[in-house]
N, C-alpha and C. Protein backbone atom coordinates (compact mmCIF):
# COMPACT_ATOMS: atom_id res chain seq x y z
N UNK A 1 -2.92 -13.58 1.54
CA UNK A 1 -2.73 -13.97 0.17
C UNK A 1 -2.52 -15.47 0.16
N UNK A 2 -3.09 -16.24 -0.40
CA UNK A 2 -2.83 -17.54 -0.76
C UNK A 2 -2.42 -18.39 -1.70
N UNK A 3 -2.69 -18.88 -2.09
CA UNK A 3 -2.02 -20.49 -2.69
C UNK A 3 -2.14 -19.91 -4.33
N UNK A 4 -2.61 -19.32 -4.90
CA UNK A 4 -3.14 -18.89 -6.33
C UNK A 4 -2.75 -17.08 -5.60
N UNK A 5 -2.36 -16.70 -7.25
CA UNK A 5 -2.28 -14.81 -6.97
C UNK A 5 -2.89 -14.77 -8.28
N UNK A 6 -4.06 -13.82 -7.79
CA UNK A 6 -4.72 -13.11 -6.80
C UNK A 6 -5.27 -14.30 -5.87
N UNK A 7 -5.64 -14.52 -4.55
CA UNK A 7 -6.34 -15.45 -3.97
C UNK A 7 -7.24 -14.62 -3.23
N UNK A 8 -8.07 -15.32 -2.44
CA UNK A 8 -9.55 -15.22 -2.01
C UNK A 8 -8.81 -13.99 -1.14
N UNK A 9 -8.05 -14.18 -0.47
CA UNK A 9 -7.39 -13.24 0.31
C UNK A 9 -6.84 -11.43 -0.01
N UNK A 10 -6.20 -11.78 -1.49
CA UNK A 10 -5.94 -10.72 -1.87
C UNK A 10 -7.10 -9.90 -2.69
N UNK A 11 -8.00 -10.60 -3.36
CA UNK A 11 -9.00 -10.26 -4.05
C UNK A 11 -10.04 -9.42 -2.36
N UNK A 12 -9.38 -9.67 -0.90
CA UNK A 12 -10.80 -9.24 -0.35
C UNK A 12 -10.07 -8.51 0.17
N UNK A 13 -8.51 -8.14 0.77
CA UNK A 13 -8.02 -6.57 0.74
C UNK A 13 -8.00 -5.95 -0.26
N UNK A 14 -8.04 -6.44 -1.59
CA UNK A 14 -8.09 -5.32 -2.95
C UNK A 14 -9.34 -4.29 -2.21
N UNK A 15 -10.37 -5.30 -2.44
CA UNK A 15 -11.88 -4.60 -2.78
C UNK A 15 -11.64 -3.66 -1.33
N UNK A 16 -10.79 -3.82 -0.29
CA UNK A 16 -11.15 -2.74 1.39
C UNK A 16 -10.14 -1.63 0.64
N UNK A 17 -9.19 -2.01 -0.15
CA UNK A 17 -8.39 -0.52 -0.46
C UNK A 17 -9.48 -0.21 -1.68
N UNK A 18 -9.58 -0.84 -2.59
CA UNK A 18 -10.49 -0.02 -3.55
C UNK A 18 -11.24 1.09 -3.00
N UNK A 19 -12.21 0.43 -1.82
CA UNK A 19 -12.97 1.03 -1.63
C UNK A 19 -12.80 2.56 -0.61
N UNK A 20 -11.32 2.43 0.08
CA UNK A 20 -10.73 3.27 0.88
C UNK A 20 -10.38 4.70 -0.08
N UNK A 21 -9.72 4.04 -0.91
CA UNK A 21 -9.30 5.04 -1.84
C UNK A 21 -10.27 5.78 -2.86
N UNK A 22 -11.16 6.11 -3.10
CA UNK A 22 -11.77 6.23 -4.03
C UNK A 22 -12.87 7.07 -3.52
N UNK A 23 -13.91 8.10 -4.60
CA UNK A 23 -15.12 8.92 -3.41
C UNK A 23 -15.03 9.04 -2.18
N UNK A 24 -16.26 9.57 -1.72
CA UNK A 24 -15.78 10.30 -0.36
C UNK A 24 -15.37 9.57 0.88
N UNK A 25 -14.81 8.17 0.56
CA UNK A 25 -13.86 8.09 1.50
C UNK A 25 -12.31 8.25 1.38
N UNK A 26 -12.19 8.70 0.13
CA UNK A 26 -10.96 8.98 -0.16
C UNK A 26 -11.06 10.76 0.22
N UNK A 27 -12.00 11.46 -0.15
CA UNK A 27 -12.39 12.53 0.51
C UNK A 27 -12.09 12.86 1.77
N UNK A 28 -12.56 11.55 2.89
CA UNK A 28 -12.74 11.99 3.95
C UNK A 28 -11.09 11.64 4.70
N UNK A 29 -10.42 11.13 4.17
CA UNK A 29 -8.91 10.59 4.66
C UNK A 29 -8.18 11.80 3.70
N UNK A 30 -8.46 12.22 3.18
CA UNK A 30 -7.70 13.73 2.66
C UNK A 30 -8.26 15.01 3.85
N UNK A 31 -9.13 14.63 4.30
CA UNK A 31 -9.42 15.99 5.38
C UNK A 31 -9.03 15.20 6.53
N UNK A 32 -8.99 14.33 7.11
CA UNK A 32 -8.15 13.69 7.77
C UNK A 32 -6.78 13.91 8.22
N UNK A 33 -6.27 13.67 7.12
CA UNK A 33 -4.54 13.96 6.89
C UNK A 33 -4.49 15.91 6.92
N UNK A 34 -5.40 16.62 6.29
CA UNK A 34 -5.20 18.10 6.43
C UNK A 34 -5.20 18.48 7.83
N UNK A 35 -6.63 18.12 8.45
CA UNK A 35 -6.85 18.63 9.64
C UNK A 35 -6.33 18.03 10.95
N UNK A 36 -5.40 16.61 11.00
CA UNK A 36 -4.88 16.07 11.93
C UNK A 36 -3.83 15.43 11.70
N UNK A 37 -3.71 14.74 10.70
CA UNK A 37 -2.16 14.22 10.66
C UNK A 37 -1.84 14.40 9.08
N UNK A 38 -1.23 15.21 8.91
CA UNK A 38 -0.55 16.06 7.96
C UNK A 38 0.83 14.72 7.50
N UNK A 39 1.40 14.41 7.86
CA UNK A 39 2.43 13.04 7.72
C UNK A 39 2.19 12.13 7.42
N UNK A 40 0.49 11.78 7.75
CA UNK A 40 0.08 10.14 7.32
C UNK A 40 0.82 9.08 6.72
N UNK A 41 1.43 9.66 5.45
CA UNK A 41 1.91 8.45 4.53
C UNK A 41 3.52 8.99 4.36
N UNK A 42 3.76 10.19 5.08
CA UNK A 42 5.53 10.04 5.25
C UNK A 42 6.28 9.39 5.67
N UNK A 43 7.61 9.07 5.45
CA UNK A 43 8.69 8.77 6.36
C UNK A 43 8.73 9.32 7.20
N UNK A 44 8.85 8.25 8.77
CA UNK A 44 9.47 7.04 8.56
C UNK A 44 8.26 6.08 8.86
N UNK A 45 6.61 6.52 8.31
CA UNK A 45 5.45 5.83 8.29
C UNK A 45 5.91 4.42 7.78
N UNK A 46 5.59 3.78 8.54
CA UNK A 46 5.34 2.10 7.50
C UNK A 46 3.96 1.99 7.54
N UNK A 47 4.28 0.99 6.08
CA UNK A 47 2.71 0.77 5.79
C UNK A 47 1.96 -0.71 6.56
N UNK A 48 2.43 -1.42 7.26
CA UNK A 48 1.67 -1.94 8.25
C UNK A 48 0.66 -1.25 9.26
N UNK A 49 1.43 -0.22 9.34
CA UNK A 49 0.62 0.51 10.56
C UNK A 49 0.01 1.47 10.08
N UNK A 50 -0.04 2.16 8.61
CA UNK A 50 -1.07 2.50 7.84
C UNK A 50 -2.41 1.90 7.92
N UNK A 51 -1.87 0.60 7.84
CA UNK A 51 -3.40 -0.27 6.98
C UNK A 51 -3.93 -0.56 8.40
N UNK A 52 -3.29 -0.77 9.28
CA UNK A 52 -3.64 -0.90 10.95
C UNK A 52 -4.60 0.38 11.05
N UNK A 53 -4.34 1.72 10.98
CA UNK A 53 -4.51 2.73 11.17
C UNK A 53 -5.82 2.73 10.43
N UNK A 54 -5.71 2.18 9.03
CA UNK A 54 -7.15 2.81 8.05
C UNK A 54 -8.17 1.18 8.36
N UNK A 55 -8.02 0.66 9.09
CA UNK A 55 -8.51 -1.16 9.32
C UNK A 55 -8.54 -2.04 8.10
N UNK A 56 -7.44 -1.91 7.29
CA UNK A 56 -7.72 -2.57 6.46
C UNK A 56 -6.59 -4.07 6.14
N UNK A 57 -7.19 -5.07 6.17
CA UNK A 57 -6.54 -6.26 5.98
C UNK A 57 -7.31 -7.39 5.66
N UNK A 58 -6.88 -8.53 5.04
CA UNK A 58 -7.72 -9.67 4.24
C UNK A 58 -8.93 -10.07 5.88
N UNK A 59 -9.94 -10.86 5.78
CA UNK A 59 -10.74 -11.17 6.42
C UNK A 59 -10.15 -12.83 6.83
N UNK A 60 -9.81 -12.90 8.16
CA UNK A 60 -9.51 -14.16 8.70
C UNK A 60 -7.64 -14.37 8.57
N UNK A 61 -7.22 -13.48 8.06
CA UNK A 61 -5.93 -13.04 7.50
C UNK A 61 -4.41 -12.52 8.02
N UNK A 62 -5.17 -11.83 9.04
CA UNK A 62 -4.65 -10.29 9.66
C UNK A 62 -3.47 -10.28 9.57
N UNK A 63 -2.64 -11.52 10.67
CA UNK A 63 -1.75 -11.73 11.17
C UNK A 63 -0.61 -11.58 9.82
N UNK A 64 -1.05 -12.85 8.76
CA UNK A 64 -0.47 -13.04 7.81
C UNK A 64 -0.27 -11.60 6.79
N UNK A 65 -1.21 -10.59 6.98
CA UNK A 65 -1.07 -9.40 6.40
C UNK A 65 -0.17 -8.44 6.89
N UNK A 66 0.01 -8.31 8.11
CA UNK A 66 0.89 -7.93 8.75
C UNK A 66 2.52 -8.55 8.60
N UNK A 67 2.72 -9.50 8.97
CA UNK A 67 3.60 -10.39 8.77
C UNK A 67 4.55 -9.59 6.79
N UNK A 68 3.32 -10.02 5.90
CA UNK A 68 3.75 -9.69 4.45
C UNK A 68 3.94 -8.16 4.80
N UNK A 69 3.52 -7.21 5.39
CA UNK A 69 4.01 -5.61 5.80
C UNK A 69 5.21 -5.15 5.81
N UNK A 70 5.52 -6.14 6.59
CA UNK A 70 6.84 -5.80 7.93
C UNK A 70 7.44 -6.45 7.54
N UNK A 71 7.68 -7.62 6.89
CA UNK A 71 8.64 -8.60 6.88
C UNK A 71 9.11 -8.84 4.97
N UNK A 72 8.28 -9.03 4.26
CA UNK A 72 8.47 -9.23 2.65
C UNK A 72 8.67 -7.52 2.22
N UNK A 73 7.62 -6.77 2.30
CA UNK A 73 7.69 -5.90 1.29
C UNK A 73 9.07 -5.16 1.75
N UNK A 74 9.21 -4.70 2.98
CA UNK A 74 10.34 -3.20 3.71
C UNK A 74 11.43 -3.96 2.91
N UNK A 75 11.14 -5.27 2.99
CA UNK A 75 13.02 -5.67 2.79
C UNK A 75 13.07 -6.59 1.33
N UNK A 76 12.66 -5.94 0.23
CA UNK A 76 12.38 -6.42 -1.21
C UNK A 76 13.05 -4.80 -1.68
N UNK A 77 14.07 -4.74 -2.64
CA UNK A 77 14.73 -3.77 -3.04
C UNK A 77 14.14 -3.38 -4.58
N UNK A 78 13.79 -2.21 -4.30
CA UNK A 78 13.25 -1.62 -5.28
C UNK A 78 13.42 -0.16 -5.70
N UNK A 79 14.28 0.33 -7.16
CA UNK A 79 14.44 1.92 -7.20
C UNK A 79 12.76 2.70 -6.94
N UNK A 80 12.92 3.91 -6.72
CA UNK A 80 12.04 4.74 -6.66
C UNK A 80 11.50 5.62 -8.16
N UNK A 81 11.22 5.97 -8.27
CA UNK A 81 10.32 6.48 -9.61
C UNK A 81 11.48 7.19 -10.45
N UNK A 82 12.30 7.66 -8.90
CA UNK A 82 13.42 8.78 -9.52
C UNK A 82 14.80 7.93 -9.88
N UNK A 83 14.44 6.86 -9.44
CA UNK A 83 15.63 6.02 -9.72
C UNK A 83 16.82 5.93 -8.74
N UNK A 84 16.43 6.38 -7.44
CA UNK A 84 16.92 6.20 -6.16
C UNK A 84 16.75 4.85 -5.83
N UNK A 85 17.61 4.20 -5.23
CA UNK A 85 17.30 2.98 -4.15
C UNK A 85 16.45 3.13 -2.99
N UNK A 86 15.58 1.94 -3.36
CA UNK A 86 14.27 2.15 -2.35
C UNK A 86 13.73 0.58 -2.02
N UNK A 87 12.52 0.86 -1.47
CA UNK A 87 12.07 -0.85 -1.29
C UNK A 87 10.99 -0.76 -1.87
N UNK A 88 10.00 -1.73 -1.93
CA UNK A 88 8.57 -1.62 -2.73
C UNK A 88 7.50 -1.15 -1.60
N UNK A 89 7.81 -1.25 -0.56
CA UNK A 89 7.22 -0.66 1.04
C UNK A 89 7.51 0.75 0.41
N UNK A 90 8.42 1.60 0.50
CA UNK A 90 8.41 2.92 0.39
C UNK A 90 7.57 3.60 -0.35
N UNK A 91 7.98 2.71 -2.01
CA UNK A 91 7.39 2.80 -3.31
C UNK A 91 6.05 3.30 -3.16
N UNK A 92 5.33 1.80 -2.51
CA UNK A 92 3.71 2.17 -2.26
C UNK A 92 3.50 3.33 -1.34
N UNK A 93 3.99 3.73 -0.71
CA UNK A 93 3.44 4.07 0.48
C UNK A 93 4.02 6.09 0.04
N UNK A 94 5.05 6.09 -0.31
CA UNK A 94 4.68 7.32 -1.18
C UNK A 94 4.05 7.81 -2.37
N UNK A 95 3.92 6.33 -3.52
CA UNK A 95 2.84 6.63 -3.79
C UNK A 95 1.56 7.28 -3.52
N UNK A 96 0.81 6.32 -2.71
CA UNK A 96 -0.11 7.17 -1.72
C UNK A 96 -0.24 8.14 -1.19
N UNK A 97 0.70 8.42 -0.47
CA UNK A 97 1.54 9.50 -0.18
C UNK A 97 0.96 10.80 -1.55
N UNK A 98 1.67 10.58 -2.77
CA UNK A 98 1.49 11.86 -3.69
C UNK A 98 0.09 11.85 -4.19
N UNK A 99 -0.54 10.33 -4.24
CA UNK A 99 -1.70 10.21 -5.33
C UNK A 99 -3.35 11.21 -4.02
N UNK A 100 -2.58 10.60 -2.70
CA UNK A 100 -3.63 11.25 -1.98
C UNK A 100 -3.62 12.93 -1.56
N UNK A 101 -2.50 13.35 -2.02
CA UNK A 101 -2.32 14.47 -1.69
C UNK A 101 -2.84 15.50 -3.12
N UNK A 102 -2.52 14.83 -4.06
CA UNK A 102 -3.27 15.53 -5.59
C UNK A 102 -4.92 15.46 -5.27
N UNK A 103 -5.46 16.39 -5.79
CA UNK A 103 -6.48 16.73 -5.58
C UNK A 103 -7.08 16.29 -6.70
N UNK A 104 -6.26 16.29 -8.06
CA UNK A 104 -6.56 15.87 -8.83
C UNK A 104 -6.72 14.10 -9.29
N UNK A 105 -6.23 13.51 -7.97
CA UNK A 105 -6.53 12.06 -8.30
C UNK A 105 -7.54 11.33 -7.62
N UNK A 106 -8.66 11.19 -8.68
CA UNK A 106 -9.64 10.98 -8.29
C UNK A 106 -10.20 8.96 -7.86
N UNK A 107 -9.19 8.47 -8.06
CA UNK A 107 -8.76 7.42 -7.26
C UNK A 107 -7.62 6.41 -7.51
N UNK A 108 -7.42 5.64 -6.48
CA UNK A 108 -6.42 5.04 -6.37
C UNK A 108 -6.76 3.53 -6.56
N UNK A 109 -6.75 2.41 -7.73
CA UNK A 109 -6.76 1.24 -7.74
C UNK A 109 -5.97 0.17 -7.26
N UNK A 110 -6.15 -0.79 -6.68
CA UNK A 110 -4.95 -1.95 -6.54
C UNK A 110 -5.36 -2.93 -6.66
N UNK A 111 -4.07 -3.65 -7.74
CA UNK A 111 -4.01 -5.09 -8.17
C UNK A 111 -2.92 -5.92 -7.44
N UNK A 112 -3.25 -6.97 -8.09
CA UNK A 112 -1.74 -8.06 -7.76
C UNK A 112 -1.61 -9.15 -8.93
N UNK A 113 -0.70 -9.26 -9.58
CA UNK A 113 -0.54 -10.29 -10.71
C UNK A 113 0.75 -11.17 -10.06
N UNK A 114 0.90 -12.40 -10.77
CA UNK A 114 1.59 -13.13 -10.45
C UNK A 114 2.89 -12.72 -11.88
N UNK A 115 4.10 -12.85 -11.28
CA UNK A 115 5.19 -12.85 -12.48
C UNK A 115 5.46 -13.52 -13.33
N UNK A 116 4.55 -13.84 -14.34
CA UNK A 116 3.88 -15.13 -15.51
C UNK A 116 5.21 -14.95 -16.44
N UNK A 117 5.31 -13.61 -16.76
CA UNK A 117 6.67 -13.09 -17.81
C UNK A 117 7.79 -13.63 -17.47
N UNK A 118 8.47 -13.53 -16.01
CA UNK A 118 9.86 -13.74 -15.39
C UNK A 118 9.75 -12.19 -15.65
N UNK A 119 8.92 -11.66 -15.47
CA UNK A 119 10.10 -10.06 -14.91
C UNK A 119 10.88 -9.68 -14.03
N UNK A 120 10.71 -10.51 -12.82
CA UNK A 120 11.52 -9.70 -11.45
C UNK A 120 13.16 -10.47 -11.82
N UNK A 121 13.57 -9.79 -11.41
CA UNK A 121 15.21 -10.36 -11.02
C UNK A 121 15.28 -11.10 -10.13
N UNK A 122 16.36 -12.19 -10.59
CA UNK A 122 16.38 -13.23 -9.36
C UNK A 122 16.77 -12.91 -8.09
N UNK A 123 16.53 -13.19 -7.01
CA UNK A 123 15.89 -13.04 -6.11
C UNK A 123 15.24 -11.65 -5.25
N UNK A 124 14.60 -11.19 -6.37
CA UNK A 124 13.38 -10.19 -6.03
C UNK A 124 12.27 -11.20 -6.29
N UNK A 125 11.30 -10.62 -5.33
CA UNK A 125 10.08 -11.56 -5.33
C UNK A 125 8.94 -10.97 -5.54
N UNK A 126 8.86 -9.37 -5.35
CA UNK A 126 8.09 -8.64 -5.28
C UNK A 126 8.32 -7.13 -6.12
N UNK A 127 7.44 -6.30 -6.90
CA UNK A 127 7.75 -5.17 -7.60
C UNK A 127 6.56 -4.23 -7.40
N UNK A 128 6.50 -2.85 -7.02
CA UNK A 128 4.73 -1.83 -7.12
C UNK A 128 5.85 -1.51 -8.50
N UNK A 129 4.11 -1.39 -9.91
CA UNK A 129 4.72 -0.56 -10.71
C UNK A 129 3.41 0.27 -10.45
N UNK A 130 3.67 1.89 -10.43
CA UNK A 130 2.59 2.47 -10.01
C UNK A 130 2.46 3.41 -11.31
N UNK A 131 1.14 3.78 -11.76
CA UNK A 131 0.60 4.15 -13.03
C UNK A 131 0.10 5.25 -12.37
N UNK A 132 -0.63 6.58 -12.50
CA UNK A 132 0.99 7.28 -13.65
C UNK A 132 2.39 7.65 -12.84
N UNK A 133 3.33 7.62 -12.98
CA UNK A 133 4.62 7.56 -12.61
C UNK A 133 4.78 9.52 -12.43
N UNK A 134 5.53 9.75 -11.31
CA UNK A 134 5.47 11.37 -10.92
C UNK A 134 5.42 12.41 -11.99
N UNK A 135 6.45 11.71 -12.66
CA UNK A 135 6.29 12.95 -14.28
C UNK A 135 5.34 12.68 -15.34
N UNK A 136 4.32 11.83 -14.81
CA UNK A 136 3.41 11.49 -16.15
C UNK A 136 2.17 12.09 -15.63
N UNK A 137 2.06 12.15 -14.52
CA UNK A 137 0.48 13.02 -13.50
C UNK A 137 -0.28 13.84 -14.18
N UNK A 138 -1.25 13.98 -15.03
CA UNK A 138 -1.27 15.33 -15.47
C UNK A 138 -1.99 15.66 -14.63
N UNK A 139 -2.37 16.98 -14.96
CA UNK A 139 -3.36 18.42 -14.65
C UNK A 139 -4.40 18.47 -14.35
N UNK A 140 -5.15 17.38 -14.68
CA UNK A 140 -6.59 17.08 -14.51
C UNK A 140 -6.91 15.75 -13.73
N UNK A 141 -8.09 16.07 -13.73
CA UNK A 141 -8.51 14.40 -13.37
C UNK A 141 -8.61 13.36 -13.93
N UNK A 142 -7.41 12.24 -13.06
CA UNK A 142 -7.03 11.06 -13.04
C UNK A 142 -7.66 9.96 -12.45
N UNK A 143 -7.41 8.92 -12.77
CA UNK A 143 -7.38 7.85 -11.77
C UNK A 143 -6.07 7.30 -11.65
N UNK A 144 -5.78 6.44 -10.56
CA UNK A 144 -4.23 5.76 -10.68
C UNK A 144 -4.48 4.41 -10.32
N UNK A 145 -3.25 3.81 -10.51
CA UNK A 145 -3.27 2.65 -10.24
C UNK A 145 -2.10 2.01 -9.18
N UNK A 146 -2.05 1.44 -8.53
CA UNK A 146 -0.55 0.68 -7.69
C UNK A 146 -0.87 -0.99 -8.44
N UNK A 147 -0.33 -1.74 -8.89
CA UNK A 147 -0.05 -3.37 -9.21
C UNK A 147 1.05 -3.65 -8.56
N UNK A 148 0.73 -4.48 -7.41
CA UNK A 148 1.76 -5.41 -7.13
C UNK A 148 2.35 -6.54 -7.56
N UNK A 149 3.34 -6.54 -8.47
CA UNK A 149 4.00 -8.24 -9.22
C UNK A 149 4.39 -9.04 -8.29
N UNK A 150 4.29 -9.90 -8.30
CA UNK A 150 4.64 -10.98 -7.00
C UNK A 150 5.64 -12.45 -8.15
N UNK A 151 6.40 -12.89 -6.81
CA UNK A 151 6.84 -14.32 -7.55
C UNK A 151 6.26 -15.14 -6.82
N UNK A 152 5.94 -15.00 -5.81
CA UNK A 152 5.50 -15.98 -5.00
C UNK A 152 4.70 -15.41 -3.67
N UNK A 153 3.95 -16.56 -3.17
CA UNK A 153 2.72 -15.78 -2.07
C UNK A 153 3.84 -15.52 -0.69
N UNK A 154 2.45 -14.82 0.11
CA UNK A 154 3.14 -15.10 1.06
C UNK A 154 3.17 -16.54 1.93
N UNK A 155 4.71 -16.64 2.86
CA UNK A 155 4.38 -18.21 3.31
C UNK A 155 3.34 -18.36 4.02
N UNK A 156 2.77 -19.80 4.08
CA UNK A 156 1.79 -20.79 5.02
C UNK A 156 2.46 -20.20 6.50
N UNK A 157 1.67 -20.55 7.35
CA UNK A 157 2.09 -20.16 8.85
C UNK A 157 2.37 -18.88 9.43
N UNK A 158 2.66 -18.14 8.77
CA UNK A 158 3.30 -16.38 9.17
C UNK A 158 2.19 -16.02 10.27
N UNK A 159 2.79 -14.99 10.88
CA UNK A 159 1.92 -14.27 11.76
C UNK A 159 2.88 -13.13 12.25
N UNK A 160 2.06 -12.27 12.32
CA UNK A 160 2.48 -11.27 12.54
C UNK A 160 1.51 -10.31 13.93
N UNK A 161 1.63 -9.88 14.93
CA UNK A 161 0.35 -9.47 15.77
C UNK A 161 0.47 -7.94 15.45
N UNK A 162 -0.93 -7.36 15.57
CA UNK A 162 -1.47 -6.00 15.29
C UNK A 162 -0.09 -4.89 15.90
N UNK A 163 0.30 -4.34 14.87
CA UNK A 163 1.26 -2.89 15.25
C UNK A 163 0.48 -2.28 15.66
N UNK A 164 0.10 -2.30 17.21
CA UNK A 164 -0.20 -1.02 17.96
C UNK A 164 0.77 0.15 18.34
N UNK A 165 1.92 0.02 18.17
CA UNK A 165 3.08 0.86 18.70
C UNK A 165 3.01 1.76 17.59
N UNK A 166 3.37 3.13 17.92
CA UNK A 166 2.79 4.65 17.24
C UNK A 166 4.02 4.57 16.25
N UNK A 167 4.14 4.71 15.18
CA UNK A 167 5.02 5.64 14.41
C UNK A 167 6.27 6.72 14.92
N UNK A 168 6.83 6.95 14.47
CA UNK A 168 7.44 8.43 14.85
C UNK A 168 6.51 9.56 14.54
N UNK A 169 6.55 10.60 15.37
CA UNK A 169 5.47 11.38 14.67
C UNK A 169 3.72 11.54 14.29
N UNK A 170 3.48 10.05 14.79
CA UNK A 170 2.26 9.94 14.19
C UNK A 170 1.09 10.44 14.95
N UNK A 171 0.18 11.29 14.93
CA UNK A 171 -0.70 11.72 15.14
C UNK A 171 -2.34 11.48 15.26
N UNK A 172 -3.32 11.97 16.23
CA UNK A 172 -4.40 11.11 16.05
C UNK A 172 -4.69 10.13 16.64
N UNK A 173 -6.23 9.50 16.64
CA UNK A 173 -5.89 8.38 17.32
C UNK A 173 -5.67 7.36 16.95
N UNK A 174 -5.63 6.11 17.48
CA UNK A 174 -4.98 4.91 16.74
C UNK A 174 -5.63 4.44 15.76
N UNK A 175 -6.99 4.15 15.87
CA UNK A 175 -7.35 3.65 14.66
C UNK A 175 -8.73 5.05 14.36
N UNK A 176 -8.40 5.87 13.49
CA UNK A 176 -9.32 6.91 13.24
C UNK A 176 -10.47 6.75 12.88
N UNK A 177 -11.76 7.14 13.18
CA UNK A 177 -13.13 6.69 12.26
C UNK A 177 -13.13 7.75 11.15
N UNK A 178 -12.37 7.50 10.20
CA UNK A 178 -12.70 8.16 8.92
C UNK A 178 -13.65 7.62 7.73
């Protein structure tokens, strides 16, 4: 992510999750998760090693994507849908978690806006508001959305190197051809 939100960066992991989530490759990571790793997007999954797992991260980026994983989102405090204390790491990542497990959601979008309003609280920097929210899901077919609010990018210099180290639990091989 760079210097402007959305930047060249985030606009080119949008389009690798767009495209992850959505038709039959969202198909094929739902038979995925049935027939081999049933936990994918549970606790105590982080989502670094998700996106490690599905190859997805900005182009020329990595490090710095990783880095924003592990380091900004886990530790940015954020309630949960239910109004539990949570982080915005969890947020997303059970999101996913429910939106990929409905059969009825026929895909998953992601944005990133910059906090133009002042919505976040001071010193939150980061918010997922995820559309539709657990009790709003209906019955049929959906699409959803995750938006990430940001106050600020991530820093210049970060690096972070590839989470090869397994999960608890995690199943499969490391990086799956789904």
């Amino acid at each position: 992510m760079g210097s402007l939100i959305p930047s060249g960066g985030d606009d080119n992991v949008i389009a690798k999750l767009d495209a992850r989530f959505c038709g039959q490759p969202l198909q094929n990571l739902r038979n995925f998760i049935s027939g081999t790793d049933a936990h994918f997007f549970h606790a105590p999954r982080h989502l670094r090693r998700i996106s490690y797992r599905l190859k997805i991260w900005p182009d020329g980026l990595k490090g710095r994507w990783f880095y924003f994983l592990k380091h900004l989102l886990p530790n940015t405090a954020q309630d949960d849908p239910q109004g539990r204390p949570s982080t915005v790491a969890v947020v997303i990542r059970d999101a996913l978690r429910d939106f990929v497990a409905d059969a009825n959601c026929t895909q998953v979008s992601f944005h990133v806006q910059p906090d133009v309003h002042g919505t976040l609280p001071n010193g939150i920097d980061y918010r997922a508001d995820i559309d539709p929210g657990p009790a709003a899901r209906p019955a049929h077919a959906y699409p959803a959305s995750i938006t990430l609010v940001c106050r600020q990018e991530i820093p210049q210099g970060v690096n972070e190197p590839d989470p090869t180290a397994k999960d608890t639990g995690e199943s499969g091989p490391d990086q799956p051809n789904i």
